[in-house]
PDB file of N, CA and C in Angstrom:
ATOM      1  N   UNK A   1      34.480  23.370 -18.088  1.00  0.00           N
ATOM      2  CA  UNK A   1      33.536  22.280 -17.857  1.00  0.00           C
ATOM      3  C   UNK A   1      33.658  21.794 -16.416  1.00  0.00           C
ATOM      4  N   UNK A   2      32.721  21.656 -15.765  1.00  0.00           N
ATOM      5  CA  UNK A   2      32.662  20.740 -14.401  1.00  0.00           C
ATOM      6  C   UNK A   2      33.286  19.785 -14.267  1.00  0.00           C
ATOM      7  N   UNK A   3      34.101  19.207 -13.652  1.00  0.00           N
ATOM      8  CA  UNK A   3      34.540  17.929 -13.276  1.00  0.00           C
ATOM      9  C   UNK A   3      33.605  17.010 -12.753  1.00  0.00           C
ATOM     10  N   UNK A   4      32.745  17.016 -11.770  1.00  0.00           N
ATOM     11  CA  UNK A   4      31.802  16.246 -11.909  1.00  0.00           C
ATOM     12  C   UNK A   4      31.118  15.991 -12.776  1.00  0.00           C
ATOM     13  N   UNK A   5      30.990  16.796 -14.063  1.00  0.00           N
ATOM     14  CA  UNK A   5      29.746  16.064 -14.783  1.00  0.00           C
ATOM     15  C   UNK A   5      30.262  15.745 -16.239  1.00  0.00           C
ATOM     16  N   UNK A   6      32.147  15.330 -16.040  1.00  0.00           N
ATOM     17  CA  UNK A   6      32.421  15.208 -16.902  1.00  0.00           C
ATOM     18  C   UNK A   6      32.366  13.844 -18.021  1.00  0.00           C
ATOM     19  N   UNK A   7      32.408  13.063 -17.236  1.00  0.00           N
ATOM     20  CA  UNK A   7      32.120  11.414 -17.608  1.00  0.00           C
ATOM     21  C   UNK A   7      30.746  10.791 -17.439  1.00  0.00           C
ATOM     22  N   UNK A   8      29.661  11.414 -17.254  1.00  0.00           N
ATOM     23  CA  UNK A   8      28.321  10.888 -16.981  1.00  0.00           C
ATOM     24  C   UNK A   8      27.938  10.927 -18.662  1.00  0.00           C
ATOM     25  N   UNK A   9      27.364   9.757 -18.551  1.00  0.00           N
ATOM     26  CA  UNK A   9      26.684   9.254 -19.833  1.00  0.00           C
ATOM     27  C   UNK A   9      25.144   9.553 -20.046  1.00  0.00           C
ATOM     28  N   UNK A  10      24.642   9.534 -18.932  1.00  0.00           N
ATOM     29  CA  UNK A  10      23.103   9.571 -18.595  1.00  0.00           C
ATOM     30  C   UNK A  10      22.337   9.855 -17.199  1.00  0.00           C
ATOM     31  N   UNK A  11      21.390  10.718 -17.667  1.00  0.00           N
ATOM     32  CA  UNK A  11      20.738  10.836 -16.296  1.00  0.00           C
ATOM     33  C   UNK A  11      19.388  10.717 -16.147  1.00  0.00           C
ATOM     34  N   UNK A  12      18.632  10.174 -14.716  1.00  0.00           N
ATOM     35  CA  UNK A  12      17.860   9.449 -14.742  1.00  0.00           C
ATOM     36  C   UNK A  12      16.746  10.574 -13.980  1.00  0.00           C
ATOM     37  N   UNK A  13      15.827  10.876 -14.398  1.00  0.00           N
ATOM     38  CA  UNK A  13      14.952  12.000 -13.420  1.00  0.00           C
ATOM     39  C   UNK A  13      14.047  11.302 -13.405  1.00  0.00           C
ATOM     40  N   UNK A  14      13.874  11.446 -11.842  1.00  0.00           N
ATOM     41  CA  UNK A  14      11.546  10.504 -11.435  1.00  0.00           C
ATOM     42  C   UNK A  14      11.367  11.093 -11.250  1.00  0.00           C
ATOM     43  N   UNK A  15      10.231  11.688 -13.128  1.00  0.00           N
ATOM     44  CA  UNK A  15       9.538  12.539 -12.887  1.00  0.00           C
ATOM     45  C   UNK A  15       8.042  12.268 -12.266  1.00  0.00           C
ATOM     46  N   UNK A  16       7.835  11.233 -12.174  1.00  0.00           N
ATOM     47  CA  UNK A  16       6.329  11.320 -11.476  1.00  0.00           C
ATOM     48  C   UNK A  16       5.856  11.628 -10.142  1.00  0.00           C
ATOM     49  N   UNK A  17       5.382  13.113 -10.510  1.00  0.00           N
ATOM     50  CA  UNK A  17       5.313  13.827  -8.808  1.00  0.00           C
ATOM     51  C   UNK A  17       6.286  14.444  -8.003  1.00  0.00           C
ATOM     52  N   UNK A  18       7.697  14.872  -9.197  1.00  0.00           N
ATOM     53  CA  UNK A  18       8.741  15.458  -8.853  1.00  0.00           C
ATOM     54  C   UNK A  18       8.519  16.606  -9.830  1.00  0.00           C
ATOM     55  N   UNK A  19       8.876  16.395 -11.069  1.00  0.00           N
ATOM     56  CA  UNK A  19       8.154  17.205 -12.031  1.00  0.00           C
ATOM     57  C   UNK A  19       6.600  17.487 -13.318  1.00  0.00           C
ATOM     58  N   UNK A  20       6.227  16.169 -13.226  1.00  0.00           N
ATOM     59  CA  UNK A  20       5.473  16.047 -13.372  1.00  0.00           C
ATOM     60  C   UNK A  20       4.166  15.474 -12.678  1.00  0.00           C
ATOM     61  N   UNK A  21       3.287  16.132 -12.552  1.00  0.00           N
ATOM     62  CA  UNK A  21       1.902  15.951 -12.102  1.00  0.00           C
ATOM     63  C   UNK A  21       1.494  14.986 -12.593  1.00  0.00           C
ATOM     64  N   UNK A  22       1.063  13.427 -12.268  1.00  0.00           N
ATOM     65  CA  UNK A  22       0.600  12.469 -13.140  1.00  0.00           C
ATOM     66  C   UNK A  22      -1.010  11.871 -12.050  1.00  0.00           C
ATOM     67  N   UNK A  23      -0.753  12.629 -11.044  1.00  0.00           N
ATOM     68  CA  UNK A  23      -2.024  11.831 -10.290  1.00  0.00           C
ATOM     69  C   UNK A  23      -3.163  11.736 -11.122  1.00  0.00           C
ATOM     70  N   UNK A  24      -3.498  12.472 -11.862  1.00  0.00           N
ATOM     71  CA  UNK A  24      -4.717  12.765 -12.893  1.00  0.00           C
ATOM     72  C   UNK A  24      -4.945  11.451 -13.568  1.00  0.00           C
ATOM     73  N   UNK A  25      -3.799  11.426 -14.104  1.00  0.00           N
ATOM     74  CA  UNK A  25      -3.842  10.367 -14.979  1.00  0.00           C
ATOM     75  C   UNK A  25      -4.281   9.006 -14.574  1.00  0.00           C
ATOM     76  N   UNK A  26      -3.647   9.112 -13.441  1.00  0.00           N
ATOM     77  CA  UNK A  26      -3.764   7.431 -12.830  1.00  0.00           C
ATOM     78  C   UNK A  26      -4.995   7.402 -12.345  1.00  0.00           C
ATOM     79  N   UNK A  27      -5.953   8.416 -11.760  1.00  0.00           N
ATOM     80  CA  UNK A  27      -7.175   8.142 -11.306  1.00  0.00           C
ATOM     81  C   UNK A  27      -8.343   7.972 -12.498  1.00  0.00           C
ATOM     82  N   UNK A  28      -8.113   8.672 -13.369  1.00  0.00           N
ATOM     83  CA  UNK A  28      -8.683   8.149 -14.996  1.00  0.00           C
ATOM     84  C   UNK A  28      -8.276   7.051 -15.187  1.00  0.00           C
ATOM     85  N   UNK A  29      -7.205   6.306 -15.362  1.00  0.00           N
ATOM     86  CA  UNK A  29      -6.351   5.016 -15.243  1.00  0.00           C
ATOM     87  C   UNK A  29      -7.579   3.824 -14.338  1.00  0.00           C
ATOM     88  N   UNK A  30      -7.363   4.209 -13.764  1.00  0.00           N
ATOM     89  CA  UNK A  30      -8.266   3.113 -12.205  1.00  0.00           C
ATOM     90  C   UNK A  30      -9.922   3.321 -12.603  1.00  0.00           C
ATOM     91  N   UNK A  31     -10.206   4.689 -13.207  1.00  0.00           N
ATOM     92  CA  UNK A  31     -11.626   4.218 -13.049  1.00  0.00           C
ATOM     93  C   UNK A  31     -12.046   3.791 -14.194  1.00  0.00           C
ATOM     94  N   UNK A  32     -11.284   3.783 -15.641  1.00  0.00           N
ATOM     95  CA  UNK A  32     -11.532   2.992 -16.248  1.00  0.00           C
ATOM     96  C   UNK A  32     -11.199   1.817 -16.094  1.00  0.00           C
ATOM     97  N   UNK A  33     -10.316   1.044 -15.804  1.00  0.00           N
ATOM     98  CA  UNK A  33      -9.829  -0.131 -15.243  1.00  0.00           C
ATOM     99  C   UNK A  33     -11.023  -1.174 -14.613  1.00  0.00           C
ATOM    100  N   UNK A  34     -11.506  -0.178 -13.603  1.00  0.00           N
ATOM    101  CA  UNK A  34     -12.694  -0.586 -12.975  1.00  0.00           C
ATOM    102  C   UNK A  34     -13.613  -0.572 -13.119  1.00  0.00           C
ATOM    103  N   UNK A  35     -14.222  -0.561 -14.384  1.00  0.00           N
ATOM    104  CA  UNK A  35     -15.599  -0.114 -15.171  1.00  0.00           C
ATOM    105  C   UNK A  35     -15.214  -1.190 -15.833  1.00  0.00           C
ATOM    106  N   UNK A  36     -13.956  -1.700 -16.299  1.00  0.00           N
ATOM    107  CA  UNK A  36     -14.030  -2.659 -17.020  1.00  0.00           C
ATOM    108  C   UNK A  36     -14.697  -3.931 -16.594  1.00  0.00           C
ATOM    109  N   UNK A  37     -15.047  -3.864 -15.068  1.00  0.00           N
ATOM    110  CA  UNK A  37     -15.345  -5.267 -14.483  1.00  0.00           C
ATOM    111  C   UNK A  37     -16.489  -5.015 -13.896  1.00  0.00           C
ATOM    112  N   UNK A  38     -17.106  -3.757 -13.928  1.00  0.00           N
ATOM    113  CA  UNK A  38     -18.516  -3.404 -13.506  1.00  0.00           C
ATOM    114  C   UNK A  38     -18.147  -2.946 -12.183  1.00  0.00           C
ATOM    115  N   UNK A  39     -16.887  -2.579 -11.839  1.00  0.00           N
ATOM    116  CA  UNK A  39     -16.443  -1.703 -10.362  1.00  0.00           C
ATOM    117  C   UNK A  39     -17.010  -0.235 -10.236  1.00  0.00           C
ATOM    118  N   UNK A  40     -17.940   0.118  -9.819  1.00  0.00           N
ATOM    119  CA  UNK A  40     -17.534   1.579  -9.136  1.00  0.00           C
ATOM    120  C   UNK A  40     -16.182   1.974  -8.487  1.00  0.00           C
ATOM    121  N   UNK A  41     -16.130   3.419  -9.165  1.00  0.00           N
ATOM    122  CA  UNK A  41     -14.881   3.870  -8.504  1.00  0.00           C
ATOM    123  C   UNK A  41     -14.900   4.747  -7.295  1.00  0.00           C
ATOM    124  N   UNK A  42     -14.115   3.769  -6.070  1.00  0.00           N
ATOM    125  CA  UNK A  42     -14.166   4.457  -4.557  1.00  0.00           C
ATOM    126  C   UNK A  42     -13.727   5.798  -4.490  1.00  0.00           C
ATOM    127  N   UNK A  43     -14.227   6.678  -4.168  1.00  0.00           N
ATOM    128  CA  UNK A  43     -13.919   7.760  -4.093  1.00  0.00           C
ATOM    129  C   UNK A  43     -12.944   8.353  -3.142  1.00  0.00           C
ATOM    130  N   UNK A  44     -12.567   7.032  -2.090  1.00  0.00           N
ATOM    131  CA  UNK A  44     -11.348   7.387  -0.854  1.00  0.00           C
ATOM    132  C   UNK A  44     -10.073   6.628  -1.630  1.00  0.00           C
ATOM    133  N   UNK A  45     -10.352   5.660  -2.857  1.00  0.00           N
ATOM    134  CA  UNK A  45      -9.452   5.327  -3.597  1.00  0.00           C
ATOM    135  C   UNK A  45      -7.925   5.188  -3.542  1.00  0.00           C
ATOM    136  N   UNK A  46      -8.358   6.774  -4.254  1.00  0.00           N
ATOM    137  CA  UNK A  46      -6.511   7.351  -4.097  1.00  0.00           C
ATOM    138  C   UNK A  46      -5.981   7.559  -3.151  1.00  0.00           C
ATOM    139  N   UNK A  47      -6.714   7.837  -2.317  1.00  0.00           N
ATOM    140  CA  UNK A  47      -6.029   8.241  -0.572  1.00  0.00           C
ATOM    141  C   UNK A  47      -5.731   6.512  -0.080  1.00  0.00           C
ATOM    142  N   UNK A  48      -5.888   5.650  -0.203  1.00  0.00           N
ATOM    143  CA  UNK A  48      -5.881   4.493   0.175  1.00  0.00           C
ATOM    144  C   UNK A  48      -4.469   3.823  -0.694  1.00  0.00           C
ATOM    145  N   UNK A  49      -4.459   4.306  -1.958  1.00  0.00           N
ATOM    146  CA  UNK A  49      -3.176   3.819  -2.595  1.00  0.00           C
ATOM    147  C   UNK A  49      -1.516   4.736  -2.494  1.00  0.00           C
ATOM    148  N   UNK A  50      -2.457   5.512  -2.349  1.00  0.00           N
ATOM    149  CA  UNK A  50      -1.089   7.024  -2.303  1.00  0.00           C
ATOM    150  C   UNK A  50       0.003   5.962  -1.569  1.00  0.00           C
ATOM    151  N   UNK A  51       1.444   6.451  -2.453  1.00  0.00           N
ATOM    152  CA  UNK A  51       2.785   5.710  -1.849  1.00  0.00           C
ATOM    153  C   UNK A  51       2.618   4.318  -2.065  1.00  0.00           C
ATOM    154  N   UNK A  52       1.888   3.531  -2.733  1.00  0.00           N
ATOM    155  CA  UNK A  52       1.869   2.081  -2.978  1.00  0.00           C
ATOM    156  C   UNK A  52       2.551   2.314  -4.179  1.00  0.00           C
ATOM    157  N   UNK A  53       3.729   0.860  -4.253  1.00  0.00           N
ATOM    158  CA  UNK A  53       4.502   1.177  -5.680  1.00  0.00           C
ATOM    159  C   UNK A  53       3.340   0.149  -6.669  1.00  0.00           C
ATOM    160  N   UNK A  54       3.976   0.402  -7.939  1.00  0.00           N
ATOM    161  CA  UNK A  54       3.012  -0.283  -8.853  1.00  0.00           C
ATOM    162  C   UNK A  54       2.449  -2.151  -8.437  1.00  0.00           C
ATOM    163  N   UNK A  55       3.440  -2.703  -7.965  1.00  0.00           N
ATOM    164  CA  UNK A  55       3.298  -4.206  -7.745  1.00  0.00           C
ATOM    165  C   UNK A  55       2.000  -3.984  -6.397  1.00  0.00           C
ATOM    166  N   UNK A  56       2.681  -3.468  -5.448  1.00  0.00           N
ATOM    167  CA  UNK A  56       1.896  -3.181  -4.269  1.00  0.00           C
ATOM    168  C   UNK A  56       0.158  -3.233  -4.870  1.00  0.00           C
ATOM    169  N   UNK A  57       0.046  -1.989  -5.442  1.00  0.00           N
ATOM    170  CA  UNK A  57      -0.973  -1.494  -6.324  1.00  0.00           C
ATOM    171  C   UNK A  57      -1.773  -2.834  -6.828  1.00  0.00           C
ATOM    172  N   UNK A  58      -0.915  -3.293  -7.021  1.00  0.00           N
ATOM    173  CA  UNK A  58      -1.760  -4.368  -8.447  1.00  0.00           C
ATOM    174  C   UNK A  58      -2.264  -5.982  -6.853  1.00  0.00           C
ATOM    175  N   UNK A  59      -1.252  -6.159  -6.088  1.00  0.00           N
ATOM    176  CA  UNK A  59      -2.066  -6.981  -5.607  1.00  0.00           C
ATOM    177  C   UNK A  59      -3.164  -6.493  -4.404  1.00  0.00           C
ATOM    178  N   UNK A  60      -3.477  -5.075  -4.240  1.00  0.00           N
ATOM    179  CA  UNK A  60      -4.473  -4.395  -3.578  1.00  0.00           C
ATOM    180  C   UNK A  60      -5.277  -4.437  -4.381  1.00  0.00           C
ATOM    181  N   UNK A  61      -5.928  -4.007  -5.211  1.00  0.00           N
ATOM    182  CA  UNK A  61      -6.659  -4.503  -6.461  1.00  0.00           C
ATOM    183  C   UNK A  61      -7.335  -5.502  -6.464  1.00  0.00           C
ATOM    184  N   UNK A  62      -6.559  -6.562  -6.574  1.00  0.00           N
ATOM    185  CA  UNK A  62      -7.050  -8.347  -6.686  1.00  0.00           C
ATOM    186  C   UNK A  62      -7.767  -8.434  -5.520  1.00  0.00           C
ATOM    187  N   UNK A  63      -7.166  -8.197  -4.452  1.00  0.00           N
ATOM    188  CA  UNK A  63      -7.649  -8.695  -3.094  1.00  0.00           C
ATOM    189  C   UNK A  63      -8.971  -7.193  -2.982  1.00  0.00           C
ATOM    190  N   UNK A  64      -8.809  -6.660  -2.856  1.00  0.00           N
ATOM    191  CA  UNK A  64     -10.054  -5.303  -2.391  1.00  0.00           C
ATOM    192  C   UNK A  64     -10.946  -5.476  -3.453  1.00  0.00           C
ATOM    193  N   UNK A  65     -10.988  -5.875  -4.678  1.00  0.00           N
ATOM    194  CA  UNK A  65     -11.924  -5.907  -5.787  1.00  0.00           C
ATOM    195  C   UNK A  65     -12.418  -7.450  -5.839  1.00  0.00           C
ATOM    196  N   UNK A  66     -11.576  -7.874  -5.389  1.00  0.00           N
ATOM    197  CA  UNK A  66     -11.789  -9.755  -5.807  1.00  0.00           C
ATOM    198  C   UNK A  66     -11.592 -10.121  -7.023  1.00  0.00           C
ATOM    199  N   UNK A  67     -10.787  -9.492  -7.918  1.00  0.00           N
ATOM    200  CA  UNK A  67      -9.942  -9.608  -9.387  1.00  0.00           C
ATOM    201  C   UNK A  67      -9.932 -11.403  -9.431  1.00  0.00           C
ATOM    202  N   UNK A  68     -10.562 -12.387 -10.229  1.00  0.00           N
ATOM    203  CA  UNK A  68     -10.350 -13.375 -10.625  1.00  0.00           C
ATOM    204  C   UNK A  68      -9.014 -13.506 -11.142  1.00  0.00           C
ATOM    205  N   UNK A  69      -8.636 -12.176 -12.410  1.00  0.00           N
ATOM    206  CA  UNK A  69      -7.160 -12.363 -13.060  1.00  0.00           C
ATOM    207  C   UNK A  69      -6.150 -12.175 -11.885  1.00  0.00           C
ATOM    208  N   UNK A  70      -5.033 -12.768 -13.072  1.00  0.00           N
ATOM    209  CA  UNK A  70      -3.732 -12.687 -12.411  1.00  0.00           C
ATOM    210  C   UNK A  70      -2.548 -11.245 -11.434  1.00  0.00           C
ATOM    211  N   UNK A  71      -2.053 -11.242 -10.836  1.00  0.00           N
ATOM    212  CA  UNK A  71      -1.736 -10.304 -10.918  1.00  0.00           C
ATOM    213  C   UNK A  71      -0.972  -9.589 -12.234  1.00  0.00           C
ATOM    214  N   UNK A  72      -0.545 -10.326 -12.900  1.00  0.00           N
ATOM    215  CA  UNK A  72       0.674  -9.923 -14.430  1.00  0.00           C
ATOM    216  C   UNK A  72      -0.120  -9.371 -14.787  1.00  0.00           C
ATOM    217  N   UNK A  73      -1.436 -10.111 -14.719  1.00  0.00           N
ATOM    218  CA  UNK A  73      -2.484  -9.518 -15.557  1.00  0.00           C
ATOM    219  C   UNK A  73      -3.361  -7.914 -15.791  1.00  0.00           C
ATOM    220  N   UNK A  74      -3.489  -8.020 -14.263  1.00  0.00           N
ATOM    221  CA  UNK A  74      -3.502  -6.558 -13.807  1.00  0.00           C
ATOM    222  C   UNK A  74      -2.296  -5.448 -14.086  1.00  0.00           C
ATOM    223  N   UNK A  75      -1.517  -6.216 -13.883  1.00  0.00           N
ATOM    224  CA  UNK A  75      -0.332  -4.739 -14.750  1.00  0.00           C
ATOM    225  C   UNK A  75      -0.009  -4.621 -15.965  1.00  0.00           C
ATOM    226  N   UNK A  76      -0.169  -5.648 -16.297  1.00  0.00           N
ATOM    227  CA  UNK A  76      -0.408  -5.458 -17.896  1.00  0.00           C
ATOM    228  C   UNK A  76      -1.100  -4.615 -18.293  1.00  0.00           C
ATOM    229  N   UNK A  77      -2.550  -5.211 -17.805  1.00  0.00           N
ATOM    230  CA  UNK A  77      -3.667  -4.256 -18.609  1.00  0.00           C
ATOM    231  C   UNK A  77      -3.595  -2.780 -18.257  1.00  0.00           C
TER     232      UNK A  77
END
C-alpha cells in the first residue's frame, strides 16, 4: 500500500470542466432562467460570464438584467 494514501479519508475532485463537461447545462440553465422574466438570451452571454464564480454570476445578473429579486434569490432559483 502507498504511504501517502494511507490515512486519507476522502477525496474531493472539481469536476466541473475538469472532468466533466457541464457548460451545456448551464447555458440551458440561464436561458431558461431568463425566459422566466421575459429576458432574451444574449448570445455573447457565456463569453461574458466564463470564470465568474457562482456569487459573482448571480450579482451580474441583477445588475445587467435589472433583476428586482434578491440576490439569495437568484441562486436559489
Amino acid at each position: 500500500m502507498n504511504l501517502m494514501l494511507k490515512d486519507i479519508k476522502a477525496v474531493l475532485f472539481d469536476l466541473d470542466g475538469t472532468l466533466v463537461d457541464s457548460m451545456w447545462l448551464w447555458k440551458d440553465i440561464d436561458i431558461e432562467y431568463l425566459g422566466r422574466y421575459g429576458i432574451a438570451f444574449p448570445e455573447n452571454l457565456q463569453a461574458e460570464i466564463e470564470g465568474m464564480s457562482f456569487s459573482e454570476t448571480a450579482v451580474y445578473f441583477k445588475n445587467r438584467f435589472q433583476l428586482s429579486v434578491s440576490l439569495e434569490e437568484i441562486k436559489e432559483e
